[in-house]
C-alpha atoms as a PDB file:
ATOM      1  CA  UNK A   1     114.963  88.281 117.937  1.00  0.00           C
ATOM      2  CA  UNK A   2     116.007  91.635 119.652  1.00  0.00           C
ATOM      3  CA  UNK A   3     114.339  93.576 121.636  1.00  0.00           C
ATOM      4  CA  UNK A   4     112.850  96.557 120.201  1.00  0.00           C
ATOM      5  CA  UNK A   5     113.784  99.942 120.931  1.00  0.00           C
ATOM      6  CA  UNK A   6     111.446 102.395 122.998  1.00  0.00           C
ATOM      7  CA  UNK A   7     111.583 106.421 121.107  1.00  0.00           C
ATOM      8  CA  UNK A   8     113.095 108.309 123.711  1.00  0.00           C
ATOM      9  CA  UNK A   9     110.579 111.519 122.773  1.00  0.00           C
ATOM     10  CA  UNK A  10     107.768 109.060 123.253  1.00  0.00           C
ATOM     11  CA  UNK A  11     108.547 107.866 126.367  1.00  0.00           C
ATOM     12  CA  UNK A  12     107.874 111.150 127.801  1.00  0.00           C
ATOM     13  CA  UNK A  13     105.302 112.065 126.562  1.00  0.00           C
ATOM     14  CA  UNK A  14     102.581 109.390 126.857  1.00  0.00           C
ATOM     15  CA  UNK A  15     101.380 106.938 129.833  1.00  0.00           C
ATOM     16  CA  UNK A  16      99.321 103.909 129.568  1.00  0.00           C
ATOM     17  CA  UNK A  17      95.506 103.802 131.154  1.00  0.00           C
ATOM     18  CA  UNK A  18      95.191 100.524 132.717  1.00  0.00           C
ATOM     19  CA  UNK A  19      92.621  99.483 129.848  1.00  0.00           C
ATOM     20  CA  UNK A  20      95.404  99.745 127.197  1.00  0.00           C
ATOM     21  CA  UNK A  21      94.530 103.602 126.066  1.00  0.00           C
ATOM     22  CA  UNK A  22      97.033 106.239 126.057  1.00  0.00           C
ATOM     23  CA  UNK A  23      97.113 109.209 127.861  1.00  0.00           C
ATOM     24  CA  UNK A  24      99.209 112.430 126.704  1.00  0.00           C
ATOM     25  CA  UNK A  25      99.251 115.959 128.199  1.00  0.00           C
ATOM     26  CA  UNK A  26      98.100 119.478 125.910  1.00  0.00           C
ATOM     27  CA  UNK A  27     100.568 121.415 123.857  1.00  0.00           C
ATOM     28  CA  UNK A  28     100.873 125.374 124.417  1.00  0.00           C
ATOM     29  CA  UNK A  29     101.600 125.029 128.089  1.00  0.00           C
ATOM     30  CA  UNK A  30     105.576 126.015 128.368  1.00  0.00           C
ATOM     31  CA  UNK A  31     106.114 129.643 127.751  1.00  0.00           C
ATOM     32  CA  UNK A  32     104.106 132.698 126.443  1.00  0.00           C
ATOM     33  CA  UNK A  33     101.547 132.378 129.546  1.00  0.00           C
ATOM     34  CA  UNK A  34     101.181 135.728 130.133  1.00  0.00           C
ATOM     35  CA  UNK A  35      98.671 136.299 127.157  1.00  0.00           C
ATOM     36  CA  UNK A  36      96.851 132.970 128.073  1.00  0.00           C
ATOM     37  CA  UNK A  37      93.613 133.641 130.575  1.00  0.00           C
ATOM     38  CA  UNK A  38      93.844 131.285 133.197  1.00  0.00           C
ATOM     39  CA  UNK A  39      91.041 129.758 132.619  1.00  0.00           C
ATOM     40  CA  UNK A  40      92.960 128.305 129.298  1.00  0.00           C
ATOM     41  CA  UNK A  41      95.431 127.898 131.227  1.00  0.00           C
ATOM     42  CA  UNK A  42      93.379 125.653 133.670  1.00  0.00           C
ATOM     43  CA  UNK A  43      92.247 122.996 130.958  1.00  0.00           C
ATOM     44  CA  UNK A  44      95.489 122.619 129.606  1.00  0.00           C
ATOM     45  CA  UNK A  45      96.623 121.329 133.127  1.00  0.00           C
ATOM     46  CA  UNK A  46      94.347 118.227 132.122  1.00  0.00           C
ATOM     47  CA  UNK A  47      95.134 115.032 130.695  1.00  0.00           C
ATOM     48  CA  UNK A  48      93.509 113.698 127.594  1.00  0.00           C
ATOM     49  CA  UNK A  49      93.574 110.275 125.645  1.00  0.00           C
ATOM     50  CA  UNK A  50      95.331 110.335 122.024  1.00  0.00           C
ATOM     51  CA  UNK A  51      92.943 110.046 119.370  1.00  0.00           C
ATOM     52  CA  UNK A  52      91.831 106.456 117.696  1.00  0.00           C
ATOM     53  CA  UNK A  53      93.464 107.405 114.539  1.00  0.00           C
ATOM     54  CA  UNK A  54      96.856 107.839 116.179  1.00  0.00           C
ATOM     55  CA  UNK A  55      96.513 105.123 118.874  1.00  0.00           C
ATOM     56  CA  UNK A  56      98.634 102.909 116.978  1.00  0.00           C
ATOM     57  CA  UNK A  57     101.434 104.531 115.760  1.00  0.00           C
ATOM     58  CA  UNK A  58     102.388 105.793 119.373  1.00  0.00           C
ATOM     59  CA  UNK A  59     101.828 102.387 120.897  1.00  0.00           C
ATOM     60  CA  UNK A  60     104.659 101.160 117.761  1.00  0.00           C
ATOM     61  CA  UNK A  61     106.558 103.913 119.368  1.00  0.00           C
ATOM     62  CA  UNK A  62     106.358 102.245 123.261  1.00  0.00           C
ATOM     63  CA  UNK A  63     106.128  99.186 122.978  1.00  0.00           C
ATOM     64  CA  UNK A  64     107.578  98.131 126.659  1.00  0.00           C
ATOM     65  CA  UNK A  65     105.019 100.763 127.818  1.00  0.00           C
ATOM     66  CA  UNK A  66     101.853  98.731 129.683  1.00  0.00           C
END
């Protein structure tokens, strides 16, 4: 059987904890700062952990990913 293919988007965009969650960064960070108080600006810096719900689908979409 053939390997599967890893979505290139994806790939980017989400890491692997070493217990098997994943990790993905806030959206809203790129351009149209100036209006955002830093303090926004500060906890969007952070990493977070995909929700439960959606835990699935992205690891379908990275599968070589651990």
């Amino acid at each position: 059987m053939p390997k599967m293919k890893s979505h290139s988007g994806a790939k980017k965009r989400f890491r692997m904890t070493g217990t098997g969650k994943v990790k993905r960064g806030h959206q809203g960070k790129s351009h149209i700062l100036t209006k955002k108080d830093t303090k926004r600006k500060r906890r969007l810096r952070t990493q977070t952990l995909v929700s439960t719900a959606q835990e699935k689908t992205v690891k379908n979409l990275i599968p070589y990913k651990d």
